[in-house]
Protein backbone atom coordinates (compact mmCIF):
# COMPACT_ATOMS: atom_id res chain seq x y z
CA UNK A 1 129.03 70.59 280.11
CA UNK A 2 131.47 71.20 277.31
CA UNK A 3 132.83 74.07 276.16
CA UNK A 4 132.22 75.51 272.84
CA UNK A 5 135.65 75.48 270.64
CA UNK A 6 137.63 78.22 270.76
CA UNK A 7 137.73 80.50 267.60
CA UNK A 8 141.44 79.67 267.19
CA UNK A 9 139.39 76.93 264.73
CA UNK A 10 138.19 79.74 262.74
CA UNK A 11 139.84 81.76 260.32
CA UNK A 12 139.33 85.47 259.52
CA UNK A 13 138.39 86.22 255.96
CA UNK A 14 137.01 89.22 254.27
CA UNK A 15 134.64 88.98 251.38
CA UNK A 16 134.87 92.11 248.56
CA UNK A 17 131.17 93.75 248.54
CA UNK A 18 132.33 96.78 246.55
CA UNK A 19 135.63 97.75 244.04
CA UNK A 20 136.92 95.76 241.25
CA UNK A 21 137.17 92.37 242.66
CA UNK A 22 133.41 92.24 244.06
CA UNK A 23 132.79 88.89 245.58
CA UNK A 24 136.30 87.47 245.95
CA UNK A 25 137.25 86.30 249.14
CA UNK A 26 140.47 87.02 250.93
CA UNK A 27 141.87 85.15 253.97
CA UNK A 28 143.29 86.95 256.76
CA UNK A 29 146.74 85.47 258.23
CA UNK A 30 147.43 84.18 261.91
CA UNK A 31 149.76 87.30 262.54
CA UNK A 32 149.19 90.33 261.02
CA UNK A 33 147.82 91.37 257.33
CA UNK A 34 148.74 94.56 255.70
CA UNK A 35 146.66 96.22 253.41
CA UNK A 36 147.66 98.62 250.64
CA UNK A 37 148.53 100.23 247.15
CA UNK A 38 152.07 98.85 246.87
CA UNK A 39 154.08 97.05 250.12
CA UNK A 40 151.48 95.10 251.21
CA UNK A 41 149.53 91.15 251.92
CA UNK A 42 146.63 92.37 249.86
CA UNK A 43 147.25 94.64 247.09
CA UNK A 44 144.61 97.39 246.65
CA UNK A 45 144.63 99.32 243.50
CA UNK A 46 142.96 102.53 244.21
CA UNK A 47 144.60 105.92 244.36
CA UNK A 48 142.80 106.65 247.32
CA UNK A 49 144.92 104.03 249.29
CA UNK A 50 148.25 104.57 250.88
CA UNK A 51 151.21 102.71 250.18
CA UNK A 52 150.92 100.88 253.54
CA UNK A 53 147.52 101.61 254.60
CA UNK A 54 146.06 99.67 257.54
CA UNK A 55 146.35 96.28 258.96
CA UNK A 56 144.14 93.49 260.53
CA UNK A 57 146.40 91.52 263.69
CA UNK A 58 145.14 88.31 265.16
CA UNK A 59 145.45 88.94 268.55
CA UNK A 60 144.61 85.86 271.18
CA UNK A 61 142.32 84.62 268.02
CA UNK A 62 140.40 87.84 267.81
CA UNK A 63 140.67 90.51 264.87
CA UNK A 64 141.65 93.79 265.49
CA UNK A 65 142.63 96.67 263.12
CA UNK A 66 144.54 99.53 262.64
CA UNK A 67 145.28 102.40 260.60
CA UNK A 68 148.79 103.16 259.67
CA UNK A 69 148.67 106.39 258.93
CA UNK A 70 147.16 106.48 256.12
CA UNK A 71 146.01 109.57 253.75
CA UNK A 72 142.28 109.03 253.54
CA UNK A 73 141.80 106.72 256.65
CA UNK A 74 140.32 103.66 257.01
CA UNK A 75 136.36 102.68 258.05
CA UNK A 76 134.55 100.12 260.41
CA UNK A 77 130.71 99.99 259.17
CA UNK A 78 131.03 104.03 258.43
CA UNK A 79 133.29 105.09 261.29
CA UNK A 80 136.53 106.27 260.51
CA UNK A 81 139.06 104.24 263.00
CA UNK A 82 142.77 104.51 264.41
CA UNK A 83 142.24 100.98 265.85
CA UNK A 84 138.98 98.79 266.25
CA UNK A 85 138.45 94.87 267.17
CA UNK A 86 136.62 93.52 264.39
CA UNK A 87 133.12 91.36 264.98
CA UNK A 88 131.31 89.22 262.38
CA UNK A 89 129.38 91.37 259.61
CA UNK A 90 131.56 94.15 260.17
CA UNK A 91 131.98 96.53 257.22
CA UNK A 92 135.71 98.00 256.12
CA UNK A 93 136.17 100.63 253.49
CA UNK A 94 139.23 101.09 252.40
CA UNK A 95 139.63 103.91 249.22
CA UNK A 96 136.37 103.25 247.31
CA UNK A 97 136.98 99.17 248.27
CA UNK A 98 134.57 97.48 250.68
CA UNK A 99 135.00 94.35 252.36
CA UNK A 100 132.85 92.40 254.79
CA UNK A 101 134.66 90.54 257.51
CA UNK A 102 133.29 87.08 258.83
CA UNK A 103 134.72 83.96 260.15
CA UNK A 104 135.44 80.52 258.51
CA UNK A 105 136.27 76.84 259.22
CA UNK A 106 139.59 76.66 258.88
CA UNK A 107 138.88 73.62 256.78
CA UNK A 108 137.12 74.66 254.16
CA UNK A 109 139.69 78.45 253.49
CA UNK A 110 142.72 75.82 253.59
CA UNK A 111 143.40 76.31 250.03
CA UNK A 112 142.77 80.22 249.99
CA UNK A 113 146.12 82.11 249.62
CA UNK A 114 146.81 84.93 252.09
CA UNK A 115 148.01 87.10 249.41
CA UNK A 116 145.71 88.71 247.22
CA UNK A 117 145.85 91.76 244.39
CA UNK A 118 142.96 93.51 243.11
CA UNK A 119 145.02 93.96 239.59
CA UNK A 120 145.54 91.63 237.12
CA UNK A 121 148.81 91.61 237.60
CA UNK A 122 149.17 88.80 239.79
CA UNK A 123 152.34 87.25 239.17
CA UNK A 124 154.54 90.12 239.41
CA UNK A 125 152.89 91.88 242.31
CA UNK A 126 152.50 88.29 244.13
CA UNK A 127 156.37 87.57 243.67
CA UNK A 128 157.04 91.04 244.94
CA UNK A 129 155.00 90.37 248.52
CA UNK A 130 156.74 87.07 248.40
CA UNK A 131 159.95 87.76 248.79
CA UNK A 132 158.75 90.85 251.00
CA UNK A 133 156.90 88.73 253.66
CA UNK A 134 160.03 86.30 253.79
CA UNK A 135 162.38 88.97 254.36
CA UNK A 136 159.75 89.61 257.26
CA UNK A 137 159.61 86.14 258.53
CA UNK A 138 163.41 86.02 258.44
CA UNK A 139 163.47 89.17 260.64
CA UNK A 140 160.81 88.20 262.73
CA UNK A 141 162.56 85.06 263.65
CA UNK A 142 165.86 87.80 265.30
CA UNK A 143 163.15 89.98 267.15
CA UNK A 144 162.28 89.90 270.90
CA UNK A 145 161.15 91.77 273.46
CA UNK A 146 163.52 93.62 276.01
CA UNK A 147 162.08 95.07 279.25
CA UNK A 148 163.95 97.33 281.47
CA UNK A 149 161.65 97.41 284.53
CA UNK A 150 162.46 99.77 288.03
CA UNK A 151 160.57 98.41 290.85
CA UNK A 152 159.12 99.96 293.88
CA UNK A 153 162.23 99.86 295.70
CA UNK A 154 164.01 101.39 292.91
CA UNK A 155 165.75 98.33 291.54
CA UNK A 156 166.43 98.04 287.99
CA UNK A 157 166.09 94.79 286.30
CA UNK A 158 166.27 94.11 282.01
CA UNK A 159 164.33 91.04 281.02
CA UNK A 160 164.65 89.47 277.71
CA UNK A 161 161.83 87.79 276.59
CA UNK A 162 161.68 85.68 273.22
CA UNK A 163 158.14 85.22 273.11
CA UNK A 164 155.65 87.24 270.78
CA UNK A 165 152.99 86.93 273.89
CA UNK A 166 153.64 87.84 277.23
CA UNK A 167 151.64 88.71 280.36
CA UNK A 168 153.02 91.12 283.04
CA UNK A 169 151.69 90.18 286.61
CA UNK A 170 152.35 88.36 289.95
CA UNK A 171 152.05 85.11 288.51
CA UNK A 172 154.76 85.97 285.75
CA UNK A 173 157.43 83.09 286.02
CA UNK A 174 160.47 86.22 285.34
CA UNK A 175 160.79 89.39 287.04
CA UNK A 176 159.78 90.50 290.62
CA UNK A 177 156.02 91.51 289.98
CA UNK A 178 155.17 89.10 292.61
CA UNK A 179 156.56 91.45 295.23
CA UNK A 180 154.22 94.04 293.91
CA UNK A 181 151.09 93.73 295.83
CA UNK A 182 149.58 96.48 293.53
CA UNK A 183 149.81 94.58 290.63
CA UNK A 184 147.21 91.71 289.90
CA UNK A 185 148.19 88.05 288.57
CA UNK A 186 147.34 88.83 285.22
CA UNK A 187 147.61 92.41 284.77
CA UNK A 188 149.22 93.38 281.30
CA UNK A 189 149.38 91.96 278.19
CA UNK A 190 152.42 92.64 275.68
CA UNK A 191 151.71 91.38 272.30
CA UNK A 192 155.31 92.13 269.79
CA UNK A 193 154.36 91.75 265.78
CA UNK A 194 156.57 90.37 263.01
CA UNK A 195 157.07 94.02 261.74
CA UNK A 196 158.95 94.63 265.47
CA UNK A 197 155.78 96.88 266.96
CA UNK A 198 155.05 96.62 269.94
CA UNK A 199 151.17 96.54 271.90
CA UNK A 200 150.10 96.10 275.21
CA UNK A 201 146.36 95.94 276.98
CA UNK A 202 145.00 95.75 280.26
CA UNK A 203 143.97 92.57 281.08
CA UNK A 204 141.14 94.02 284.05
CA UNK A 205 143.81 94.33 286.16
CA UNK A 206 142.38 96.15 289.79
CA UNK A 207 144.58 99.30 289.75
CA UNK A 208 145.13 99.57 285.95
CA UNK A 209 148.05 100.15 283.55
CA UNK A 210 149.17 103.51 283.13
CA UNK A 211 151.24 104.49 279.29
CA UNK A 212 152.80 107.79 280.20
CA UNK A 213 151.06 108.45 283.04
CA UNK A 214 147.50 108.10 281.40
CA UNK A 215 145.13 105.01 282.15
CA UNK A 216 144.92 102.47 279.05
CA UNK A 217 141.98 100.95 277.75
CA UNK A 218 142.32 98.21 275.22
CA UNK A 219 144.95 98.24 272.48
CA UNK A 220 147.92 100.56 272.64
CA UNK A 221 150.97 100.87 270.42
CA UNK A 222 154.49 101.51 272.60
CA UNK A 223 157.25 103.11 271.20
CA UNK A 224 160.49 102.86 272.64
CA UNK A 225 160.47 106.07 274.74
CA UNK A 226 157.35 105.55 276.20
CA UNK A 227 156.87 105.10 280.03
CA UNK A 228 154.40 102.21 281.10
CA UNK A 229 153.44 101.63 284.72
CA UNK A 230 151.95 99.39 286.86
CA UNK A 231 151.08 98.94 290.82
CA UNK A 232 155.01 100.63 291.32
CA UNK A 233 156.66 99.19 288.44
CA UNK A 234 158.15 101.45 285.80
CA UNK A 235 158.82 99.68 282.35
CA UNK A 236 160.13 100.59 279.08
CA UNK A 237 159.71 98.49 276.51
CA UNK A 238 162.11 97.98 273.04
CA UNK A 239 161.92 95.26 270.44
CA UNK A 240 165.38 94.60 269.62
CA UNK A 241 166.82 92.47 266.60
């Protein structure tokens, strides 16, 4: 039997149900997409939108999204959300504009630009998020992950780690997780943005991950000073530049 193709041939796009630019359709980027009044991918002019408002992240070719702190939040099919993985159909409100996300051929959105600006304005603001998201991509290129891990046996190890996509667990090919019979094979995922944050998830591991000291369901943000554990490993974890 074959498998079906993974969505990684699909694209994310959202499709504007409600607000000035009803019925255009935006396309979501591979990383992340930021949403919002000024700094942002897609422009939204509405009063009731932050500055930097929310963003959707391809994560492992699935759609999640978060609110960045944002004044008047931001809503999955009437729910105001911090964070929430998105599913065909879903609705998003953002101020007083409403989207509908769904998934594409990659094929036929190949000629849809990821930036997008409800004003008519389009040059300007377009050469604005230009030259912002290559100042991004510049600085994305500089950022990795650094780990400073104490074991069990109370040795300290720091691991650099260049990818954006990384898996803590016994079948990690750097560290000593192996030696950690608390820890399964697979047992953390570490996901580091273009914008330098930093996300990690459970991956079903047996014993769980811990972020200080609480067990983690699905998506967290880390900061710096945070404390994550798991089986007897201590880690904190820094994106550095």
């Amino acid at each position: 039997m074959t498998k079906a193709k993974p969505d990684k041939d699909k694209r994310g796009v959202l499709v504007c149900i409600s607000g000035k630019s009803q019925n255009e359709l935006v396309k979501l980027r591979r990383d992340n997409t930021i949403f919002g009044r000024e700094k942002a991918d897609i422009i939204v002019t509405d009063l009731e939108v932050s500055a930097t408002h929310c963003q959707i992240q391809c994560i492992e070719d699935t759609y999640h999204i978060f609110d960045m702190n944002s004044s008047n939040g931001t809503f999955v099919n009437g729910q105001r959300i911090v964070k929430a993985r998105l599913k065909e159909g879903d609705i998003l409100e953002i101020g007083k504009t409403v989207f509908r996300f769904g998934l594409e051929d990659e094929k036929n959105v190949r000629h849809i630009p990821t930036l997008y600006s409800s004003t008519k304005k389009q040059d300007k603001t377009s050469s604005l998020v230009d030259t912002l998201i290559e100042r991004e991509l510049k600085q994305a290129n500089k950022v990795y992950l650094e780990i400073v891990v104490t074991y069990g046996n109370n040795h300290r190890e720091t691991i650099e780690l260049h990818q954006k996509l990384v898996y803590i667990g016994r079948a990690s090919s750097f560290g000593h997780f192996d030696q950690d019979t608390e820890i399964s094979r697979k047992h953390l995922m570490i996901k580091l943005n273009d914008t330098g944050e930093v996300f990690i998830e459970d991956q079903g591991s047996t014993n769980g991950a811990f972020l200080n000291g609480q067990k983690i369901s699905g998506m967290h943000r880390v900061q710096a000073t945070d404390e994550v554990r798991v089986g007897r490993c201590i880690m904190r974890i820094v994106a550095k530049s």
